[in-house]
PDB file of N, CA and C in Angstrom:
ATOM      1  N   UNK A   1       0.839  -1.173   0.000  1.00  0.00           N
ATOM      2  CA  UNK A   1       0.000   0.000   0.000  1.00  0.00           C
ATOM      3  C   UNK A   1       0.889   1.243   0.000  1.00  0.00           C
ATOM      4  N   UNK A   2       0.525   2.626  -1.109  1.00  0.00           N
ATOM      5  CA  UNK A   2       1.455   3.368  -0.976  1.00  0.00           C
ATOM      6  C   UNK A   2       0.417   4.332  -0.190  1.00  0.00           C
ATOM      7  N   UNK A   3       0.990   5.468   0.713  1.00  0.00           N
ATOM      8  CA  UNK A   3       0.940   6.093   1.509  1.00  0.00           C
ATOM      9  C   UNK A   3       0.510   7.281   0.711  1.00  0.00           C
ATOM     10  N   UNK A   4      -0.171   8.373   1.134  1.00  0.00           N
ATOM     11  CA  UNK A   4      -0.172  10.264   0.455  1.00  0.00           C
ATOM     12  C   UNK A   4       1.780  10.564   0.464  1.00  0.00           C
ATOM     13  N   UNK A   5       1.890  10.834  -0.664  1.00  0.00           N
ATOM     14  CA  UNK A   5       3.187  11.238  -0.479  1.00  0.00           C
ATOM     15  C   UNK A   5       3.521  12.495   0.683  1.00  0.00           C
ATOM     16  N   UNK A   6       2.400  13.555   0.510  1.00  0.00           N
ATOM     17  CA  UNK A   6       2.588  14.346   1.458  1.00  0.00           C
ATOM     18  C   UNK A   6       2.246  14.337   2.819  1.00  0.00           C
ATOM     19  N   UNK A   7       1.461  13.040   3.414  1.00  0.00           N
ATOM     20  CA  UNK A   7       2.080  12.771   4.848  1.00  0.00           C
ATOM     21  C   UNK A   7       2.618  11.845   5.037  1.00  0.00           C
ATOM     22  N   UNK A   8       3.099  10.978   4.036  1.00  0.00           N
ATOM     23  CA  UNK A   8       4.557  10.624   4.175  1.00  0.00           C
ATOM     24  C   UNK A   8       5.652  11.515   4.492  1.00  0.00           C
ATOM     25  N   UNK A   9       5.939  12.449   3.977  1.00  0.00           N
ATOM     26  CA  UNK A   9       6.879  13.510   4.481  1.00  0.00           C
ATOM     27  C   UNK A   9       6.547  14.074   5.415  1.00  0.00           C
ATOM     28  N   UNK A  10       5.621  14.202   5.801  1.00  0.00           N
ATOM     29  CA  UNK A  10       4.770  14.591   7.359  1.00  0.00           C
ATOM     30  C   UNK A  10       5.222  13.385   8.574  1.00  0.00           C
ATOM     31  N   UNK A  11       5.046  12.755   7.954  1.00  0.00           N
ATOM     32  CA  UNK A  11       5.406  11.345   8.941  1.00  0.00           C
ATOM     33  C   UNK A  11       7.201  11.304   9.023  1.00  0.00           C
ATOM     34  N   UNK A  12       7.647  11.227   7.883  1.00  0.00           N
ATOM     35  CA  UNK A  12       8.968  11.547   7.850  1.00  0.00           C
ATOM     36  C   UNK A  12       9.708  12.163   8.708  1.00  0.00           C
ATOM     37  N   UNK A  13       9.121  13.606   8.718  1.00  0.00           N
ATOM     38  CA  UNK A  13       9.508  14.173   9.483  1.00  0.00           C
ATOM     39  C   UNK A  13       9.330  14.403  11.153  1.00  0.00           C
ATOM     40  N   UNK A  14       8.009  13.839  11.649  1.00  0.00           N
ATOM     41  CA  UNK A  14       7.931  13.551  12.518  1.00  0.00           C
ATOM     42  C   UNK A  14       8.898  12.368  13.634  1.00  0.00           C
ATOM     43  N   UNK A  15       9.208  11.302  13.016  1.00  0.00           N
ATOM     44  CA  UNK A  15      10.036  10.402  13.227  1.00  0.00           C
ATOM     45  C   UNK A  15      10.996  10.751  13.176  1.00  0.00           C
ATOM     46  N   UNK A  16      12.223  11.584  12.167  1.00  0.00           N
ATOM     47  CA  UNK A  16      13.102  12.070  12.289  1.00  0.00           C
ATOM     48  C   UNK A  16      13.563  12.971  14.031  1.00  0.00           C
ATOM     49  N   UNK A  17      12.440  13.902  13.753  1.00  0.00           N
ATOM     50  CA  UNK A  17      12.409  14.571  15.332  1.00  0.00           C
ATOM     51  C   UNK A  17      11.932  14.069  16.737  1.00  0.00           C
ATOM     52  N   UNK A  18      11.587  13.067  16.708  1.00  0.00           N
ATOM     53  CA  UNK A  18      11.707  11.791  17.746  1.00  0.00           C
ATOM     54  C   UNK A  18      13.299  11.152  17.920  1.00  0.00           C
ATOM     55  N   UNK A  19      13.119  10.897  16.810  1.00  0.00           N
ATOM     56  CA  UNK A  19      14.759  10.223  16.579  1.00  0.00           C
ATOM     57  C   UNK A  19      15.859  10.848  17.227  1.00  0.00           C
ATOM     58  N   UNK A  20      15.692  12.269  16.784  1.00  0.00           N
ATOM     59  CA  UNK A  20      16.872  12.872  17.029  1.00  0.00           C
ATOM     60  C   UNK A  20      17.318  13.270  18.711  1.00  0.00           C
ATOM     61  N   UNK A  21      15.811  13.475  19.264  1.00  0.00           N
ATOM     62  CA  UNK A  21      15.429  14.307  20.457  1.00  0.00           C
ATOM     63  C   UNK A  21      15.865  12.954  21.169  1.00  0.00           C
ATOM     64  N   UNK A  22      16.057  11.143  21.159  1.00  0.00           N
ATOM     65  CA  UNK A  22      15.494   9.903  21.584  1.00  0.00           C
ATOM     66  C   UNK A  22      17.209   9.901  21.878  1.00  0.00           C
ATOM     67  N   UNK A  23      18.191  10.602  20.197  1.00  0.00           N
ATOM     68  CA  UNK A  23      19.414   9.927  20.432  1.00  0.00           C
ATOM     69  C   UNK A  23      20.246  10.776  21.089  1.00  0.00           C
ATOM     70  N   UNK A  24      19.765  12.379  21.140  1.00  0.00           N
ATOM     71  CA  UNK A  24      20.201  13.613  21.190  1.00  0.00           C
ATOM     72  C   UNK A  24      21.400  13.736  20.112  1.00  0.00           C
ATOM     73  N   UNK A  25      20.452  13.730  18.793  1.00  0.00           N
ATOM     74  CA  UNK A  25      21.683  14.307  17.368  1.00  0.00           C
ATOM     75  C   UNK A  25      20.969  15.448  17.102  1.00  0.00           C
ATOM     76  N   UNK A  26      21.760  16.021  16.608  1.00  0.00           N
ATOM     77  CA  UNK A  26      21.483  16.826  15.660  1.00  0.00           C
ATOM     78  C   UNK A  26      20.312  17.003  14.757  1.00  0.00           C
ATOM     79  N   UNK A  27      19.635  17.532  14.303  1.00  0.00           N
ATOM     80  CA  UNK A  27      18.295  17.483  12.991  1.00  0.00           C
ATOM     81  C   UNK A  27      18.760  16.715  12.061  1.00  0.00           C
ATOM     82  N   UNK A  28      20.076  17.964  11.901  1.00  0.00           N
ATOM     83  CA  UNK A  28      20.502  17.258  10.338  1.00  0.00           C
ATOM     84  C   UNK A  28      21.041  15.880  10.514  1.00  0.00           C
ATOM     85  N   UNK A  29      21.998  15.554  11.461  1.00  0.00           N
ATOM     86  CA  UNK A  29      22.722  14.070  12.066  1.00  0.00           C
ATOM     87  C   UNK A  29      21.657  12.662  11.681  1.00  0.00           C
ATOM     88  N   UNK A  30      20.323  13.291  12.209  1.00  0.00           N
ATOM     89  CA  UNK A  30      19.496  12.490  12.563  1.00  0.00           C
ATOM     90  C   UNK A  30      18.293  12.166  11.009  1.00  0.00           C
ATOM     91  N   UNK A  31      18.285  12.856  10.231  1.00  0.00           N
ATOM     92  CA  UNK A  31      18.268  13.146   9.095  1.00  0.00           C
ATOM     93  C   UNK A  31      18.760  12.439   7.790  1.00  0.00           C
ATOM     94  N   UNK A  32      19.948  12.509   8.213  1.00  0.00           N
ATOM     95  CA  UNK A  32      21.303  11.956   7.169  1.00  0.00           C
ATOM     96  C   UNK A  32      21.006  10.284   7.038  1.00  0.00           C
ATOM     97  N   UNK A  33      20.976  10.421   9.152  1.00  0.00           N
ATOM     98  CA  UNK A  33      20.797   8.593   9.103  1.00  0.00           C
ATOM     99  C   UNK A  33      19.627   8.159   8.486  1.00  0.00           C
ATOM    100  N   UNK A  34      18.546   9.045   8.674  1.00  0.00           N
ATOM    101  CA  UNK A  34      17.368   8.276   8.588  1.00  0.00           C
ATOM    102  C   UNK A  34      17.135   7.645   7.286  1.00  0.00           C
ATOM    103  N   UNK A  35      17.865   8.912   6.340  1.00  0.00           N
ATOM    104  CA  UNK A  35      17.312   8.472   4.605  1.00  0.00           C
ATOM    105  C   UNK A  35      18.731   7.356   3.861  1.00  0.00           C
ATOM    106  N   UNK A  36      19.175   6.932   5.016  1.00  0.00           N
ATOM    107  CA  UNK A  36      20.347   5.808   4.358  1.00  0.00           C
ATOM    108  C   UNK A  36      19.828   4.367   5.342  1.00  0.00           C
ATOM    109  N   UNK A  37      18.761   4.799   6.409  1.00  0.00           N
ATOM    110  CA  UNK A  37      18.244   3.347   7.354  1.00  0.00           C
ATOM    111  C   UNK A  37      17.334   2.712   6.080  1.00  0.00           C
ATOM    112  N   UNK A  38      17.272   1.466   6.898  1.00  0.00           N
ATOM    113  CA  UNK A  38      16.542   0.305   6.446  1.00  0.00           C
ATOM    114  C   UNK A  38      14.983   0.877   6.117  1.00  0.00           C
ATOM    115  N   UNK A  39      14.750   1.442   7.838  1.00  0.00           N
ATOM    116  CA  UNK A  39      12.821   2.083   8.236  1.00  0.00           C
ATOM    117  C   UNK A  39      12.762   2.824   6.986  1.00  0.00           C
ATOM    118  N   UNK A  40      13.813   3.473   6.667  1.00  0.00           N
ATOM    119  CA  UNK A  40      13.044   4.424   5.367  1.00  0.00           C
ATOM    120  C   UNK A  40      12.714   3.934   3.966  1.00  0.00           C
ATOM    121  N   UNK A  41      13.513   3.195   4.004  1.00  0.00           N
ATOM    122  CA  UNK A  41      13.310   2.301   2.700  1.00  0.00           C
ATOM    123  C   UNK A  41      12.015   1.181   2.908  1.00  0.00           C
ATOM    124  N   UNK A  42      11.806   0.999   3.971  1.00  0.00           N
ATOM    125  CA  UNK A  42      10.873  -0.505   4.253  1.00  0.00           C
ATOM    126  C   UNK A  42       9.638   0.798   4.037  1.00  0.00           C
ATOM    127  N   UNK A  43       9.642   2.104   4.758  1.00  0.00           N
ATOM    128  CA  UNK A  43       8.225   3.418   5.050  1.00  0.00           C
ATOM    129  C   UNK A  43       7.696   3.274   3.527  1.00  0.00           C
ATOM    130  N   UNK A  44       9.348   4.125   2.484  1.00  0.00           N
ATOM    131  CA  UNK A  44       8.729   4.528   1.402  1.00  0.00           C
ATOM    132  C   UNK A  44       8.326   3.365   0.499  1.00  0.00           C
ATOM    133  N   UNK A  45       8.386   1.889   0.419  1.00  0.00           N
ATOM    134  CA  UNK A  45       7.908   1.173  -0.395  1.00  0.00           C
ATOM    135  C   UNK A  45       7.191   0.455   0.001  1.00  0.00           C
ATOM    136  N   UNK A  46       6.536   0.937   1.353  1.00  0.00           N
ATOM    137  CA  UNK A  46       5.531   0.392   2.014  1.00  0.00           C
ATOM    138  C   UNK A  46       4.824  -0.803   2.304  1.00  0.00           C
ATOM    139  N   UNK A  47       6.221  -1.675   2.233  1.00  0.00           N
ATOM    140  CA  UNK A  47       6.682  -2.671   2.828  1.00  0.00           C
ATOM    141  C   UNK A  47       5.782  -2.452   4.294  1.00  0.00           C
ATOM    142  N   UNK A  48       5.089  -3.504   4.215  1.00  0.00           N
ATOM    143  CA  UNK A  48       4.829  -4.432   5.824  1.00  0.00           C
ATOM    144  C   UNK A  48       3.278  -2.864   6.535  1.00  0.00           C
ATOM    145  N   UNK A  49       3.348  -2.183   5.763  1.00  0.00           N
ATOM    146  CA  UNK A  49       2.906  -0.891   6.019  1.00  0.00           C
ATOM    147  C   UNK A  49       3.311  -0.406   6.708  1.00  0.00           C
ATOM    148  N   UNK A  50       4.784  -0.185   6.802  1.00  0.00           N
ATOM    149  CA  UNK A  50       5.535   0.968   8.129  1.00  0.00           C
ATOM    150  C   UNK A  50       5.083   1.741   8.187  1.00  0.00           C
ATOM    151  N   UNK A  51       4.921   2.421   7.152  1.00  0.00           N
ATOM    152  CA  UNK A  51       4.125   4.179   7.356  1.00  0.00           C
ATOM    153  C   UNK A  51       2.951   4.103   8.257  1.00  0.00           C
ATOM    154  N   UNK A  52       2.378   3.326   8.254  1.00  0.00           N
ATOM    155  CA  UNK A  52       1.443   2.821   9.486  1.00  0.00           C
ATOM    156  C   UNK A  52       1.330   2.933  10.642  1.00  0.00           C
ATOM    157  N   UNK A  53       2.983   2.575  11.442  1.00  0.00           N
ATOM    158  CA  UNK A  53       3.176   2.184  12.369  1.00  0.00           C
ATOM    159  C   UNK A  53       2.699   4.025  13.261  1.00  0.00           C
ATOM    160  N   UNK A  54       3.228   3.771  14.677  1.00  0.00           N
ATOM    161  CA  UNK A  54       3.333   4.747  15.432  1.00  0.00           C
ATOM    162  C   UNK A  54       4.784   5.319  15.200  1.00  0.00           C
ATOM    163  N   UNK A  55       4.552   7.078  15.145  1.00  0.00           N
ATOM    164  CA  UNK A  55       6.292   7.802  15.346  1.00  0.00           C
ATOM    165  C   UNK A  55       6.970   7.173  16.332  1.00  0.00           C
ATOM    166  N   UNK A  56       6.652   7.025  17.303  1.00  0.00           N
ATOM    167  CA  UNK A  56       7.243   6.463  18.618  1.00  0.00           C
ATOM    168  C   UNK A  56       7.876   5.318  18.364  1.00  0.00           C
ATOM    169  N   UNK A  57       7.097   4.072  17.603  1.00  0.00           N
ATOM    170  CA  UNK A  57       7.582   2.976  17.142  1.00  0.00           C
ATOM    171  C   UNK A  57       8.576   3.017  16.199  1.00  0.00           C
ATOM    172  N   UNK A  58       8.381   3.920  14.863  1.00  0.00           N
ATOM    173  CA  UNK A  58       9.772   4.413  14.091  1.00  0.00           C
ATOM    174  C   UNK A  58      10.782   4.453  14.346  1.00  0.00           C
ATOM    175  N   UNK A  59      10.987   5.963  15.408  1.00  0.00           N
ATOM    176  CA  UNK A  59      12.123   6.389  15.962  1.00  0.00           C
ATOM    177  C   UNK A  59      12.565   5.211  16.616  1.00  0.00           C
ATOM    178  N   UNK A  60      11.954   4.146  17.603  1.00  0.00           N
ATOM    179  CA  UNK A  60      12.645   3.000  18.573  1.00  0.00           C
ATOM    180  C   UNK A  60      13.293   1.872  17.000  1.00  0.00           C
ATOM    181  N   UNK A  61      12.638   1.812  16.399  1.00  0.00           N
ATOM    182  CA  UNK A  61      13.568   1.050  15.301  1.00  0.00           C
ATOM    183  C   UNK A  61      14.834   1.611  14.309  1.00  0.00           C
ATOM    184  N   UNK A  62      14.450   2.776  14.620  1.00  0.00           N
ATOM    185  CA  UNK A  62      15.806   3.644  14.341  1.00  0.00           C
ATOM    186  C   UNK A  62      17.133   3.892  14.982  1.00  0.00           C
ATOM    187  N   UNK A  63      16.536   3.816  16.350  1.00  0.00           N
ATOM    188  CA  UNK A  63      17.204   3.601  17.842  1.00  0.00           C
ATOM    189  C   UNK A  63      18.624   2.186  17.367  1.00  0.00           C
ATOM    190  N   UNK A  64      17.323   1.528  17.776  1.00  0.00           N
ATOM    191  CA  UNK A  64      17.826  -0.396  17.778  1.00  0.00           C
ATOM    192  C   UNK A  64      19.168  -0.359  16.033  1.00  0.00           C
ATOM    193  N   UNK A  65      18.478   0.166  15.429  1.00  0.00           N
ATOM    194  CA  UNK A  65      19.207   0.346  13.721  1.00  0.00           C
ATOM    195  C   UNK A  65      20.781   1.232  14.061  1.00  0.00           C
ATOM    196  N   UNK A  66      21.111   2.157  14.133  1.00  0.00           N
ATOM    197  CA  UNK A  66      21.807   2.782  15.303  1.00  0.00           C
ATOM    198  C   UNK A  66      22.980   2.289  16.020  1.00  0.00           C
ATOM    199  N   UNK A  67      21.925   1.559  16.907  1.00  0.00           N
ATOM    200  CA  UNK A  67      23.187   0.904  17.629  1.00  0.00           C
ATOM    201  C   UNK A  67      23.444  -0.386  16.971  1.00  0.00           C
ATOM    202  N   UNK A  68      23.243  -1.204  16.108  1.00  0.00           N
ATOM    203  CA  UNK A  68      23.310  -2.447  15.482  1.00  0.00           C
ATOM    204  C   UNK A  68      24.625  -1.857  14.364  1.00  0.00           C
ATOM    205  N   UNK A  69      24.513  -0.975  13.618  1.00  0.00           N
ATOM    206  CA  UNK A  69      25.643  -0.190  13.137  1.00  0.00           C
ATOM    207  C   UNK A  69      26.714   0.094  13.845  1.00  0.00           C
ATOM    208  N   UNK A  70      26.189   0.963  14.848  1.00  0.00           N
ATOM    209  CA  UNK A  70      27.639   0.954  16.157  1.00  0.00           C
ATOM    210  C   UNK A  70      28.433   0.343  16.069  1.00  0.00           C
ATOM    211  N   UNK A  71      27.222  -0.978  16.999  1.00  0.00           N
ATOM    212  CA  UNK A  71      28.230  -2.448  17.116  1.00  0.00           C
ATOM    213  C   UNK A  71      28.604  -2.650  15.877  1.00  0.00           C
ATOM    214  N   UNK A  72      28.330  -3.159  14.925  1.00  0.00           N
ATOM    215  CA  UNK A  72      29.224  -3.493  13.942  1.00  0.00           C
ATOM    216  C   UNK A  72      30.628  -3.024  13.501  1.00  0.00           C
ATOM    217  N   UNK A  73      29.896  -1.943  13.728  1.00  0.00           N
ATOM    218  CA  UNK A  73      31.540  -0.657  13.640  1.00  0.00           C
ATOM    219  C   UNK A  73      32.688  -1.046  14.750  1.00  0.00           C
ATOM    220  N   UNK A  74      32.134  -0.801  15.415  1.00  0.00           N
ATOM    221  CA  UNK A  74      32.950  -1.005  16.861  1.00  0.00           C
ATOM    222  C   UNK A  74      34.183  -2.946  16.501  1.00  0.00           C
ATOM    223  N   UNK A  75      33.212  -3.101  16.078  1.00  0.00           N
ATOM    224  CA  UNK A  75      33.798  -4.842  16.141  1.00  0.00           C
ATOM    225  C   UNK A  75      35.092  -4.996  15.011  1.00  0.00           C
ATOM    226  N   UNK A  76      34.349  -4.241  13.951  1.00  0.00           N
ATOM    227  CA  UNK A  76      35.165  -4.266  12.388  1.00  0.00           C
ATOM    228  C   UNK A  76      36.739  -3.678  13.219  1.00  0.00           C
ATOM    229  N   UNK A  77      36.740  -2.241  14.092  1.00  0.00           N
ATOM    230  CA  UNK A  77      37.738  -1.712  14.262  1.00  0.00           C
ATOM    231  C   UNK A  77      38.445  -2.502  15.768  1.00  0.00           C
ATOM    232  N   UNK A  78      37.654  -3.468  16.262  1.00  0.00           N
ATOM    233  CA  UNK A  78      38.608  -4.296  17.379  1.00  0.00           C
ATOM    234  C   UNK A  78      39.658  -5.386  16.350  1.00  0.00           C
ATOM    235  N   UNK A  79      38.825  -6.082  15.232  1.00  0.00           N
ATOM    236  CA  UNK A  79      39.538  -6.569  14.485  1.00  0.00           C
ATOM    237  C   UNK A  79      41.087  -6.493  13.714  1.00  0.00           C
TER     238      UNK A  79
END
């Protein structure tokens, strides 16, 4: 199911500013990540109907996305 494009970007942006306020980044920080995460790609092709979900629920999978990168990072450079 595709979403109104324009509260998709409504939604977009809402989640973004959860996100950011959740990780304490930046707008833009929080921004950057969002449109290179998984959630955004699963939102805009409306996959599973993310756009659906709750902001609250977004931002926490953005969270979890985040630190799953971290760690990865973190591990690549103990290596």
């Amino acid at each position: 199911m595709n979403a109104n494009p324009i509260l998709l970007q409504k939604k977009y942006a809402r989640v973004v500013e959860r996100f950011a306020g959740e990780q304490n980044l930046s707008l833009d920080a929080a921004l950057q990540f969002f449109y290179r995460s998984e959630v955004y790609h699963l939102m805009r092709q409306g996959v599973s109907d993310m756009h659906c979900m709750s902001d609250a629920y977004l931002a926490q999978e953005l969270c979890l996305e985040l630190a799953e990168k971290e760690r990865t990072s973190e591990q690549r450079n103990t290596i």
